[in-house]
C-alpha atoms as a PDB file:
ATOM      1  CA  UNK A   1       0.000   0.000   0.000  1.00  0.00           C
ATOM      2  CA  UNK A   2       1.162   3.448  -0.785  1.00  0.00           C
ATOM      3  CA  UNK A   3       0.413   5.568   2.079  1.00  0.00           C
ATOM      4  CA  UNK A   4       0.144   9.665   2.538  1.00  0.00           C
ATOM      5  CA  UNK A   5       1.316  11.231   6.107  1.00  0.00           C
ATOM      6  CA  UNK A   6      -0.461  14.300   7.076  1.00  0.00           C
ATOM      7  CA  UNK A   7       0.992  15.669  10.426  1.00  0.00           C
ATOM      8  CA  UNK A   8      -1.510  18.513  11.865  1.00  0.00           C
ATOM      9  CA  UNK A   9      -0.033  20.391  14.579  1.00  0.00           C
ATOM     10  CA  UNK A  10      -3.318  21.953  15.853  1.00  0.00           C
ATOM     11  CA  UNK A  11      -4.615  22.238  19.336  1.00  0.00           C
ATOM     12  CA  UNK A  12      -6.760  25.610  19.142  1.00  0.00           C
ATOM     13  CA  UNK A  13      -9.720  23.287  18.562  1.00  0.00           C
ATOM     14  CA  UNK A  14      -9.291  21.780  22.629  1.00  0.00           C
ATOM     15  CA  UNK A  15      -9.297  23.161  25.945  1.00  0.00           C
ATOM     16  CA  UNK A  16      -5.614  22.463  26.497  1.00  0.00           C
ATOM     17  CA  UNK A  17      -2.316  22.640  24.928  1.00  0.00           C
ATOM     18  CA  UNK A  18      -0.038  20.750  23.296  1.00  0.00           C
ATOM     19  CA  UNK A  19      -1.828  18.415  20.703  1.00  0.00           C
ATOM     20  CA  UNK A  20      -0.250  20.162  18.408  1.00  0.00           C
ATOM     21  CA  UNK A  21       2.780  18.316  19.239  1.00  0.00           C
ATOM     22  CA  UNK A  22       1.120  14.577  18.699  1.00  0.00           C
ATOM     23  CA  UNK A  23       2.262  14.056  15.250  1.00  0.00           C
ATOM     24  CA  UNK A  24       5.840  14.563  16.318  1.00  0.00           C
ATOM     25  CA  UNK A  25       5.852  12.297  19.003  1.00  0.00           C
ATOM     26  CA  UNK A  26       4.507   9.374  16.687  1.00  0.00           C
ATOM     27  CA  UNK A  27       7.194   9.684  14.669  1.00  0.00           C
ATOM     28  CA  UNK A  28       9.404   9.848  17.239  1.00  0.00           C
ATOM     29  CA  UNK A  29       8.152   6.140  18.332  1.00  0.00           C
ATOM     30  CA  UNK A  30       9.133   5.219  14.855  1.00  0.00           C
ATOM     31  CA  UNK A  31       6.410   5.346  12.648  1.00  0.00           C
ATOM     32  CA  UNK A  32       7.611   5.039   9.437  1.00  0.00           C
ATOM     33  CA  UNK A  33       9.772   2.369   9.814  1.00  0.00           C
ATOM     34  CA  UNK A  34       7.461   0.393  11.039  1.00  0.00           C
ATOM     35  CA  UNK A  35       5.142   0.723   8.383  1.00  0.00           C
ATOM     36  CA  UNK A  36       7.985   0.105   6.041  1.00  0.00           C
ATOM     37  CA  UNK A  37       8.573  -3.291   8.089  1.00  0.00           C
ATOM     38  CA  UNK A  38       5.069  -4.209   7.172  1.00  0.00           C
ATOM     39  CA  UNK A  39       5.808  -3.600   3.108  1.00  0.00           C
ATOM     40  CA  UNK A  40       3.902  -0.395   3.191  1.00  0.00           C
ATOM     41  CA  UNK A  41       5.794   2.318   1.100  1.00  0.00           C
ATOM     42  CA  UNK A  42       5.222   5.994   2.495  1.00  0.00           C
ATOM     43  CA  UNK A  43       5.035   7.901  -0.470  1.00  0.00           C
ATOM     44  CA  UNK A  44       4.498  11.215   1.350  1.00  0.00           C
ATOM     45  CA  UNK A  45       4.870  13.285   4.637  1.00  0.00           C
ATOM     46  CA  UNK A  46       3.648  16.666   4.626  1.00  0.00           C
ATOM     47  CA  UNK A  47       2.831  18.725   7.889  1.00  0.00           C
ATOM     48  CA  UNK A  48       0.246  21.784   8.362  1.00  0.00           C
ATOM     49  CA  UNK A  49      -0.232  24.159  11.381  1.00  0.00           C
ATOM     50  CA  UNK A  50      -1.454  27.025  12.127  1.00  0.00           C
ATOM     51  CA  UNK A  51       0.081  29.970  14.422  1.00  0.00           C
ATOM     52  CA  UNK A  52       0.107  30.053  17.685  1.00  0.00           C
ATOM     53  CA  UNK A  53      -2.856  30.345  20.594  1.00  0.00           C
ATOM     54  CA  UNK A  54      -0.901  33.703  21.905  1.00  0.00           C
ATOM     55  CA  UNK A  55      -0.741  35.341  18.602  1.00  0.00           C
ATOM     56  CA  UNK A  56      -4.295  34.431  17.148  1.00  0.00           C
ATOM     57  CA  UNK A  57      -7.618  35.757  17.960  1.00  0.00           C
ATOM     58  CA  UNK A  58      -9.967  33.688  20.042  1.00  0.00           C
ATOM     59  CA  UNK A  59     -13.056  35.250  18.399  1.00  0.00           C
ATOM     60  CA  UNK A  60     -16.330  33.662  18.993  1.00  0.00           C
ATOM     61  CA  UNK A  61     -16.329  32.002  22.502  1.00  0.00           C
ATOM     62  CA  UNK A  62     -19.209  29.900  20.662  1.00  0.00           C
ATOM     63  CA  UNK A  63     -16.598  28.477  18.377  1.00  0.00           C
ATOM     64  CA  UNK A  64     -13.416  29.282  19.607  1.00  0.00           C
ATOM     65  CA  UNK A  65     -10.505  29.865  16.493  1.00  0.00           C
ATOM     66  CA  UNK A  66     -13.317  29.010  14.189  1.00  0.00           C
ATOM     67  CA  UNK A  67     -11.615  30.652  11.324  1.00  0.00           C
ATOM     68  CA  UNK A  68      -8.314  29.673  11.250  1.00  0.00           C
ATOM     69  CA  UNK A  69      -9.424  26.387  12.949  1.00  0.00           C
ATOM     70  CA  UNK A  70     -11.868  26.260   9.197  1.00  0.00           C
ATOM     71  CA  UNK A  71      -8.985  27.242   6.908  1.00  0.00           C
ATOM     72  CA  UNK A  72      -7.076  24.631   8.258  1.00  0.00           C
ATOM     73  CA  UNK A  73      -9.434  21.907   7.971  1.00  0.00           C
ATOM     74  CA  UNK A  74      -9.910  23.590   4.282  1.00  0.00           C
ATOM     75  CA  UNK A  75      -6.200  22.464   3.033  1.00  0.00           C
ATOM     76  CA  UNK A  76      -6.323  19.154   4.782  1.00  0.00           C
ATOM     77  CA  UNK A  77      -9.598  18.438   2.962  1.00  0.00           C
ATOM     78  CA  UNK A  78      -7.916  19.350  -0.379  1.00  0.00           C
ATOM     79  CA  UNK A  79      -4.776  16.974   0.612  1.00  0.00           C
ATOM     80  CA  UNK A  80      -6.376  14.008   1.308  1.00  0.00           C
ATOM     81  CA  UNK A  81      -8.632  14.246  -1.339  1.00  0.00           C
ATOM     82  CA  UNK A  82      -5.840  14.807  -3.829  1.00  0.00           C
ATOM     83  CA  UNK A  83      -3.943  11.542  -2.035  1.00  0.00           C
ATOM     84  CA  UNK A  84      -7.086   9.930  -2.996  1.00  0.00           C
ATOM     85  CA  UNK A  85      -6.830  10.426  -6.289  1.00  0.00           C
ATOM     86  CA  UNK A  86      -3.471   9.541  -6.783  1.00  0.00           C
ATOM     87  CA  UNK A  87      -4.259   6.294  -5.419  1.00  0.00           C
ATOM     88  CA  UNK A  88      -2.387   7.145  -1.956  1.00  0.00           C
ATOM     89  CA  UNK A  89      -4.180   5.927   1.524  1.00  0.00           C
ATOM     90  CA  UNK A  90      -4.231   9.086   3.384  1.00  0.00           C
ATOM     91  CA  UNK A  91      -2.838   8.262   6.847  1.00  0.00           C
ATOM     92  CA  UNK A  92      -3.685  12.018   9.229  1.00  0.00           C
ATOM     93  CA  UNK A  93      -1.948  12.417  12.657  1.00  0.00           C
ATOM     94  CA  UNK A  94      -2.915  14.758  14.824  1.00  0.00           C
ATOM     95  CA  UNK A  95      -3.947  17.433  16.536  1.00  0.00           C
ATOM     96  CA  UNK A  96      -6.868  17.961  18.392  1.00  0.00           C
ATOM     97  CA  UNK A  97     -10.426  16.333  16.884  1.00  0.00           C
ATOM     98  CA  UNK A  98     -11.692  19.586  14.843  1.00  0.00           C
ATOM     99  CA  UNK A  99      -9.124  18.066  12.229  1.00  0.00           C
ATOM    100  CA  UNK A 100     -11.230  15.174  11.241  1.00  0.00           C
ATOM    101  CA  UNK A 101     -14.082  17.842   9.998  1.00  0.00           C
ATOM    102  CA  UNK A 102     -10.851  18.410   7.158  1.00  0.00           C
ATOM    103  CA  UNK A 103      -9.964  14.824   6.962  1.00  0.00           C
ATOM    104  CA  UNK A 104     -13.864  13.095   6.413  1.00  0.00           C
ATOM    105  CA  UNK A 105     -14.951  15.963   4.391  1.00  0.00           C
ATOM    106  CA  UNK A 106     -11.984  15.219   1.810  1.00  0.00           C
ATOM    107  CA  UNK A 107     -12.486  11.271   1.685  1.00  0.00           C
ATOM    108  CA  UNK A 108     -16.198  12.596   1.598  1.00  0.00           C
ATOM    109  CA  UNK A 109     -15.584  14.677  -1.888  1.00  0.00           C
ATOM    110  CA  UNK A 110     -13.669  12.125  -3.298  1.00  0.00           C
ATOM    111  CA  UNK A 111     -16.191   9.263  -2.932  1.00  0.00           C
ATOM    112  CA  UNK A 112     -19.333  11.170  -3.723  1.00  0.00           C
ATOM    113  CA  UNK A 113     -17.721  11.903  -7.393  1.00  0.00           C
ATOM    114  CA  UNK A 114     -17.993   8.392  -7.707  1.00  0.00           C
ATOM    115  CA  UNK A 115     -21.595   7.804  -6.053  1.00  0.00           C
ATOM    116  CA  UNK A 116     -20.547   6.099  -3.302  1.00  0.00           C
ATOM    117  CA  UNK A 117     -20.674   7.476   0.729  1.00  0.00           C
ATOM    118  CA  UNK A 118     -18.063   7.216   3.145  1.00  0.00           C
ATOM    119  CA  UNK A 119     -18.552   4.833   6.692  1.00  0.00           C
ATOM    120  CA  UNK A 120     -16.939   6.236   9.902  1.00  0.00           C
ATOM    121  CA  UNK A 121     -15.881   3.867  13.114  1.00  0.00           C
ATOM    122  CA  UNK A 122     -15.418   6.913  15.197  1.00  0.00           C
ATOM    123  CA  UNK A 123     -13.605   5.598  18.165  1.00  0.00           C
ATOM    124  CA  UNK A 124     -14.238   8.140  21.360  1.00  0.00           C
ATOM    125  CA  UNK A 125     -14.850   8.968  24.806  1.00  0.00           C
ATOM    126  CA  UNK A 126     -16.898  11.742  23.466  1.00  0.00           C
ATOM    127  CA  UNK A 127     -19.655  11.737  20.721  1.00  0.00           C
ATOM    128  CA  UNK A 128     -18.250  14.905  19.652  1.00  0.00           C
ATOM    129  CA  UNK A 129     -22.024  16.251  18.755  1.00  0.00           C
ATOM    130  CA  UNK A 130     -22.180  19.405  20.582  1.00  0.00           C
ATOM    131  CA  UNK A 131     -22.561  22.369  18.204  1.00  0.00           C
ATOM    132  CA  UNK A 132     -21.466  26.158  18.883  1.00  0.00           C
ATOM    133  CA  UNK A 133     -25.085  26.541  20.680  1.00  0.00           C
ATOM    134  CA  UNK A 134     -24.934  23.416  22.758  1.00  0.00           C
ATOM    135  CA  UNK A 135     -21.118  23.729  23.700  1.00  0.00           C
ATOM    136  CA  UNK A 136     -20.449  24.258  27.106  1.00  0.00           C
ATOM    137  CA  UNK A 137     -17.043  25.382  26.284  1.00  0.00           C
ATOM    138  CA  UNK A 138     -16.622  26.469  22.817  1.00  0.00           C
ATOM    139  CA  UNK A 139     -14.160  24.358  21.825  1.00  0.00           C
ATOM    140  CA  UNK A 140     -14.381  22.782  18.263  1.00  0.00           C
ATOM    141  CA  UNK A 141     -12.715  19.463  18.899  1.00  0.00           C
ATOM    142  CA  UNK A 142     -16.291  18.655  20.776  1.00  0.00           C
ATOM    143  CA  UNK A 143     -18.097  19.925  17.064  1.00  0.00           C
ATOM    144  CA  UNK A 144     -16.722  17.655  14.893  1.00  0.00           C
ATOM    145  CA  UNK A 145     -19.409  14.466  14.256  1.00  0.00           C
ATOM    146  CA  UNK A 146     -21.973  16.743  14.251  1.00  0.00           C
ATOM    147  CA  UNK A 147     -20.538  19.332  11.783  1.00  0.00           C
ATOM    148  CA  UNK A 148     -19.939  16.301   9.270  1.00  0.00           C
ATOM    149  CA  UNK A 149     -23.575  15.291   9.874  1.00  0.00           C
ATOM    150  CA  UNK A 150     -24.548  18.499   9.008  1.00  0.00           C
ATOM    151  CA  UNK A 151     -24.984  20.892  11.718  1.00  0.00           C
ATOM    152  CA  UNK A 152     -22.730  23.675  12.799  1.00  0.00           C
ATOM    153  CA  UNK A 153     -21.150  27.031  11.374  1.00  0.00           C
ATOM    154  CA  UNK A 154     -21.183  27.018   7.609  1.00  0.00           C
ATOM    155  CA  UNK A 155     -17.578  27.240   7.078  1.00  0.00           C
ATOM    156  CA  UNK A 156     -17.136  23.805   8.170  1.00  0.00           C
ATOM    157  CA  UNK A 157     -20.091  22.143   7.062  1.00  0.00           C
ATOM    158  CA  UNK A 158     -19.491  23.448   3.463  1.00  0.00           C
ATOM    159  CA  UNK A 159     -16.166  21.758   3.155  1.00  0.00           C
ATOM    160  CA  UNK A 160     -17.488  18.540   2.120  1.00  0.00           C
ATOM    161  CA  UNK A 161     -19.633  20.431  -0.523  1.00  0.00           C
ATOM    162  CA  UNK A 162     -23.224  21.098  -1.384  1.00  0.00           C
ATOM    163  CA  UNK A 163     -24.387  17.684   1.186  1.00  0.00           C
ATOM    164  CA  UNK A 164     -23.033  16.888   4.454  1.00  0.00           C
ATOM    165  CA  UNK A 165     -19.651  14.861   4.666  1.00  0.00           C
ATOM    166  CA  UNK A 166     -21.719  11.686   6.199  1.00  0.00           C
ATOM    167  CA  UNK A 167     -24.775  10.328   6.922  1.00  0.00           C
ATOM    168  CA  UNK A 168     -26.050   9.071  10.179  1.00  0.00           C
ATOM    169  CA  UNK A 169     -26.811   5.517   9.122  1.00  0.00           C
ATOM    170  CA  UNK A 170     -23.065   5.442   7.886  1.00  0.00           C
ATOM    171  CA  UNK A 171     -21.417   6.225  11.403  1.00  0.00           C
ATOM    172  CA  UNK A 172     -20.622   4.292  14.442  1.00  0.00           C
ATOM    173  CA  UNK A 173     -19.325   5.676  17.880  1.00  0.00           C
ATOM    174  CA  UNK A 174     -17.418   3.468  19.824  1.00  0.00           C
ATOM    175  CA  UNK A 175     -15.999   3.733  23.725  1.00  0.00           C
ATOM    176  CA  UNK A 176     -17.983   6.768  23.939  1.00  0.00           C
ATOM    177  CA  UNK A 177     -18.374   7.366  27.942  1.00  0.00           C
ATOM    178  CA  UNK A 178     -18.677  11.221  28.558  1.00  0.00           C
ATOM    179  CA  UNK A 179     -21.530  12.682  26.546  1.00  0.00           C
ATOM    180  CA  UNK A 180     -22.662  16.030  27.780  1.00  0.00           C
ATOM    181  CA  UNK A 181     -26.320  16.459  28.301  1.00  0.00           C
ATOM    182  CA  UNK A 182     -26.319  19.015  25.992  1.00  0.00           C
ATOM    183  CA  UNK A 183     -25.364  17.342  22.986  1.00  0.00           C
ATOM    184  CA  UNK A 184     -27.626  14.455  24.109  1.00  0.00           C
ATOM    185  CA  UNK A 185     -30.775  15.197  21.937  1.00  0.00           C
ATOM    186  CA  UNK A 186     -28.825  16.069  18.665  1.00  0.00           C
ATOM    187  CA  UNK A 187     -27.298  12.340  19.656  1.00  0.00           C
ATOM    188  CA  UNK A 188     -30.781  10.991  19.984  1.00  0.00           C
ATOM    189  CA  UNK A 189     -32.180  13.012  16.888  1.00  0.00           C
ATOM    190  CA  UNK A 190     -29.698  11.760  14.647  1.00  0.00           C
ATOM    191  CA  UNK A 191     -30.354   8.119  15.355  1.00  0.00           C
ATOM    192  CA  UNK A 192     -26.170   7.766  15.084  1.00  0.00           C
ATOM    193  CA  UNK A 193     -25.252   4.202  16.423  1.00  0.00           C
ATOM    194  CA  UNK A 194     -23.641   4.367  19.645  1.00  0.00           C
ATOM    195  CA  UNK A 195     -21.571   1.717  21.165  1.00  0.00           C
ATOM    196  CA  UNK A 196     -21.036   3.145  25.071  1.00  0.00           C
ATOM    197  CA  UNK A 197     -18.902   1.376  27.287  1.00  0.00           C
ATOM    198  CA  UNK A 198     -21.655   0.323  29.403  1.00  0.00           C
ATOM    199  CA  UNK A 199     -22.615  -2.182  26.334  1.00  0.00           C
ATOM    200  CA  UNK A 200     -19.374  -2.780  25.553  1.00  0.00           C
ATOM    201  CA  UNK A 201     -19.291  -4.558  28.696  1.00  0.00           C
ATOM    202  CA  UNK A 202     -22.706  -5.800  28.965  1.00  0.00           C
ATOM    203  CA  UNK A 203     -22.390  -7.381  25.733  1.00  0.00           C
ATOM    204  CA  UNK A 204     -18.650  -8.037  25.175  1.00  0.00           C
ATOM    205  CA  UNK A 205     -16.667  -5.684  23.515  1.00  0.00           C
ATOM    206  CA  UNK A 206     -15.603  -8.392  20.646  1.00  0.00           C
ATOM    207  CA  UNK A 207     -19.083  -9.031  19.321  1.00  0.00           C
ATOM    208  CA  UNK A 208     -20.452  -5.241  19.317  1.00  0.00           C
ATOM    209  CA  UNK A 209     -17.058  -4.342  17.432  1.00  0.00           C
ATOM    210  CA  UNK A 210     -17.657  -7.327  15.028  1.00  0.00           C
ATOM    211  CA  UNK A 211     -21.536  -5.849  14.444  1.00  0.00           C
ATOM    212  CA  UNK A 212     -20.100  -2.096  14.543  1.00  0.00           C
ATOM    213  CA  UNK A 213     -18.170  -3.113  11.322  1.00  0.00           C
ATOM    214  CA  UNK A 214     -21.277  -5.033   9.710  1.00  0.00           C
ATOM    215  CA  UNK A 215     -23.675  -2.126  10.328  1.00  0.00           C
ATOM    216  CA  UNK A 216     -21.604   0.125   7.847  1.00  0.00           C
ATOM    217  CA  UNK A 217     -24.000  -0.769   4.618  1.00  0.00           C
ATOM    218  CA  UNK A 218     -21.772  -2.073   2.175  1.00  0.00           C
ATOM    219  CA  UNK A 219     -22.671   0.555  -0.168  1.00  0.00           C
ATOM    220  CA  UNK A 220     -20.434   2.665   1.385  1.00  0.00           C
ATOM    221  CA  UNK A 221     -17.035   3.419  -0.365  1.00  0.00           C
ATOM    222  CA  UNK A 222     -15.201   1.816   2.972  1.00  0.00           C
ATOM    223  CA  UNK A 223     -14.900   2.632   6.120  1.00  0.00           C
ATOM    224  CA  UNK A 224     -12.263   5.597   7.661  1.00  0.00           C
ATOM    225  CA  UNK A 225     -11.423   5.001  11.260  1.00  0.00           C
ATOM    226  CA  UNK A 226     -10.823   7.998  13.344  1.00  0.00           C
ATOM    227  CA  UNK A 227      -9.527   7.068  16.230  1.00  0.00           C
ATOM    228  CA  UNK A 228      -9.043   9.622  19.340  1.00  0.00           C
ATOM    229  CA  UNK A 229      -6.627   8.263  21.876  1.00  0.00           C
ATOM    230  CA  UNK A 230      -9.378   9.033  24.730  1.00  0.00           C
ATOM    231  CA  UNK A 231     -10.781   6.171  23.854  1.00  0.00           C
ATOM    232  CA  UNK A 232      -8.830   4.156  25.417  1.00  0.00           C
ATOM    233  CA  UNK A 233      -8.044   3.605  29.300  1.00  0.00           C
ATOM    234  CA  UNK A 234      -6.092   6.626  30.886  1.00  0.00           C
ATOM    235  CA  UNK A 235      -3.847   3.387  32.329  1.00  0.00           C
ATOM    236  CA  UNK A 236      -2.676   2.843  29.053  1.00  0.00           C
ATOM    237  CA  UNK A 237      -3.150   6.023  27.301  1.00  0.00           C
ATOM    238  CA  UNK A 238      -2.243   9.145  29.445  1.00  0.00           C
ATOM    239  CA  UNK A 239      -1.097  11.508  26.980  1.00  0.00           C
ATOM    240  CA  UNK A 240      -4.451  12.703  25.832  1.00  0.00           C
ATOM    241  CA  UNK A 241      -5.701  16.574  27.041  1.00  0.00           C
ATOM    242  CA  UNK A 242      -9.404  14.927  28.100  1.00  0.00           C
ATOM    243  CA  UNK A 243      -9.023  11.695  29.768  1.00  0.00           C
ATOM    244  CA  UNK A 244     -12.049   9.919  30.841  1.00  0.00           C
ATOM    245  CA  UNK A 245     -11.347   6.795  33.154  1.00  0.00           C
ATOM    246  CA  UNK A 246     -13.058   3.253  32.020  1.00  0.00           C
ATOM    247  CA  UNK A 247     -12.173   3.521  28.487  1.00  0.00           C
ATOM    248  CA  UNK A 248     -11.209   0.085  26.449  1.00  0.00           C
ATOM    249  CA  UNK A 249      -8.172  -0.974  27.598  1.00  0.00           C
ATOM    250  CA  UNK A 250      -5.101  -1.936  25.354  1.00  0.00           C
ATOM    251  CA  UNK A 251      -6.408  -5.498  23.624  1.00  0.00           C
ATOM    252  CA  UNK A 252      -9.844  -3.663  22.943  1.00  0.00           C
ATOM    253  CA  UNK A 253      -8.003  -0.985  20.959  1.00  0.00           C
ATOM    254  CA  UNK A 254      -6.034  -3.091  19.137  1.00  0.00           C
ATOM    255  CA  UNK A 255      -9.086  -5.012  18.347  1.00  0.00           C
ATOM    256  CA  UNK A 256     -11.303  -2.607  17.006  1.00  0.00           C
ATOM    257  CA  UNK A 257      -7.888  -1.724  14.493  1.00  0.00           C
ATOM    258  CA  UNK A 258      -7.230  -5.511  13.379  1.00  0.00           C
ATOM    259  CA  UNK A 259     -10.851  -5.680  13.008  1.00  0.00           C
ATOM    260  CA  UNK A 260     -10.900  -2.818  10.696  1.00  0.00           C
ATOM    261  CA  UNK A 261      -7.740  -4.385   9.022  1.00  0.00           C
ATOM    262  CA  UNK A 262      -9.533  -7.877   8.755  1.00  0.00           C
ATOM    263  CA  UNK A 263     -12.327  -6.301   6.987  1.00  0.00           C
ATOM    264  CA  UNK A 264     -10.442  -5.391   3.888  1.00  0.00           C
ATOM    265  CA  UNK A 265     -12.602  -2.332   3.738  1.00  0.00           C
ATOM    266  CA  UNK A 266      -9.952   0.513   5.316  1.00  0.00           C
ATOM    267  CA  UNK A 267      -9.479   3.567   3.395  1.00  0.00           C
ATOM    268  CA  UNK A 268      -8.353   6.150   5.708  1.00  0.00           C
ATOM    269  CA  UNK A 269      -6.765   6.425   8.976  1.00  0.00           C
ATOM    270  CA  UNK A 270      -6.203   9.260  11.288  1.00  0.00           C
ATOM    271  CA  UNK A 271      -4.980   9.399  15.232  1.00  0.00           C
ATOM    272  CA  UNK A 272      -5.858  12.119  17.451  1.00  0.00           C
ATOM    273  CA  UNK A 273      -5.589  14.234  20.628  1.00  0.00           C
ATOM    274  CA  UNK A 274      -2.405  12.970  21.678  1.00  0.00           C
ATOM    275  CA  UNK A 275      -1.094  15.586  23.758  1.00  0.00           C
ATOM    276  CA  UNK A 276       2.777  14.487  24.989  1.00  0.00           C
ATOM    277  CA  UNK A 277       2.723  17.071  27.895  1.00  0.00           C
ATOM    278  CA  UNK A 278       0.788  14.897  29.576  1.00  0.00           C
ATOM    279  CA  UNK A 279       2.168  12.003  28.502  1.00  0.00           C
ATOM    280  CA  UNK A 280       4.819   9.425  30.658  1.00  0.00           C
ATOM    281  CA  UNK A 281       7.617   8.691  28.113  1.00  0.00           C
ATOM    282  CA  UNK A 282       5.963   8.949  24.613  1.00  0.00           C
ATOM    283  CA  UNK A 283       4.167   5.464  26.111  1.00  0.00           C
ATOM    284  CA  UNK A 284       0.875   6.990  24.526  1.00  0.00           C
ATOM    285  CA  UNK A 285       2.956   7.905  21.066  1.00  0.00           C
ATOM    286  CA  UNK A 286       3.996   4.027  20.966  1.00  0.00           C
ATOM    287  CA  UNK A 287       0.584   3.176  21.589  1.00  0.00           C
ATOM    288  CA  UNK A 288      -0.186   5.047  18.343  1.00  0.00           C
ATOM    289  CA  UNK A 289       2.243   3.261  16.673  1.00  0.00           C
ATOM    290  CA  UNK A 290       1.205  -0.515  17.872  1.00  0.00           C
ATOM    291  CA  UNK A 291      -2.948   0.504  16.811  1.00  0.00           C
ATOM    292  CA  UNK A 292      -1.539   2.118  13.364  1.00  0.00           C
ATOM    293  CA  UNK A 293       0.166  -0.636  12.504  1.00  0.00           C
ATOM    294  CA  UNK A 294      -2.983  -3.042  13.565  1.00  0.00           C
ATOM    295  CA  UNK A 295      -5.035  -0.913  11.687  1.00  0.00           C
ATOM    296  CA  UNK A 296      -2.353  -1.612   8.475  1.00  0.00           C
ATOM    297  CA  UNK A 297      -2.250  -4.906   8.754  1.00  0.00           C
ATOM    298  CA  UNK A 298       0.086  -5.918  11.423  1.00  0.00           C
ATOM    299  CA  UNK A 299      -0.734  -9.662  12.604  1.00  0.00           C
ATOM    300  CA  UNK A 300       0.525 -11.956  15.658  1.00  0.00           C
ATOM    301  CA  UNK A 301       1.018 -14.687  13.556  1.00  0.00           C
END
């Protein structure tokens, strides 16, 4: 496979710091050779940021940084739909969540052209449905599902063109833990399918992922996984700016990735909210690496 690195150095989408230096510390736990150990060939690595926090403009405390936060998500749209067409799978590191509004609304463009939507396995703590309105804080990395489904500030929810990036039916949630009770009825309304923990362990995590993966119609062009590292356990991921304890622990991650490499059905990637202030010895950067290279094919036997 011929894979595209986007490193996004953005964190003016969350309510802390230093996201913008996740991409970085990926690499550092050796990324690409890795991949290149697994017979992938890494045709490209290209980084975008944006200035920093002290020398930018909050501006709407509804939707803090929204434009530069929207320009952003603008070129990484454009990049991964252009990796798309040049037959590249577009692998995006991040950076806070508000990048994935860029990242979905690209595959989103590319697809459409050729009649087919794009499936999401949106792996979170969060739902990520609040909208500038509903927000408790204003910060965009808790927008981004629901912009791509359509609701939100117009320069985001026109990047994926004329239609939203996704549709409901195409989407599943999974980990999600921490859902604040004002993003609860757009949740409800948009009759998204969400895998909590609670049924997670009620039902064992191993057959709702297995179903999670089936419910994505097979109509769709694929399936992208965006995968925010809050998803998992704070004991095995602490370098993310919102932990949320009782998330799936280490085997559960990597099982939701090998599933989505099993299926045959990946095209796109990205890893998110890594924040290595907060982090003990890049251990939540090599996590990235071991789910990546799941997600890519990586086997015990």
């Amino acid at each position: 496979m011929n894979v595209s690195i986007t490193n996004v150095h953005l964190d003016l989408g969350a309510g802390r710091r230093g996201t913008d230096m996740g991409p970085s510390a990926i690499h550092v736990a050796g990324l690409l050779p890795r991949l290149e150990r697994l017979g992938h060939r890494v045709d490209q690595v290209e980084s975008f940021g944006v200035e920093a926090a002290e020398g930018t403009s909050v501006g709407d405390a509804k939707a803090r940084y929204l434009p530069v936060i929207a320009q952003l998500c603008a070129r990484i749209a454009d990049k991964v739909e252009a990796d798309c067409e040049a037959g590249r799978f577009p692998l995006v590191l991040g950076g806070d969540h508000a990048q994935a509004i860029g990242t979905v609304s690209g595959l989103a463009r590319f697809w459409r052209k050729r009649g087919k939507r794009v499936g999401v396995v949106w792996v979170d703590a969060h739902t990520d449905m609040n909208t500038p309105d509903s927000s408790p804080s204003g910060n965009i990395h808790g927008m981004p599902l629901a912009v791509l489904l359509g609701h939100g500030p117009r320069e985001l929810t026109s990047l994926a063109g004329d239609a939203p990036a996704l549709e409901a039916r195409d989407v599943v949630v999974m980990g999600a833990r921490a859902v604040d009770s004002t993003e609860t009825p757009l949740v409800r309304e948009s009759r998204m399918r969400v895998y909590t923990m609670s049924e997670l362990d009620r039902r064992g995590t191993s057959v709702c992922v297995a179903e999670a993966f089936e419910l994505i119609d097979a109509d769709t062009a694929g399936i992208h996984l965006s995968f925010d590292l809050d998803g998992v356990d704070p004991n095995d991921a602490p370098g993310v700016g919102t932990p949320v304890p009782g998330g799936l622990s280490l085997r559960e991650s990597h099982l939701v990735c090998e599933t989505a490499a099993s299926s045959g059905r990946l095209i796109g990637m990205e890893v998110v909210e890594l924040n290595p202030t907060l982090d003990h010895e890049n251990r939540t950067g090599r996590l990235a690496v071991w789910l990546i290279e799941s997600a890519l094919g990586r086997t015990i036997l």
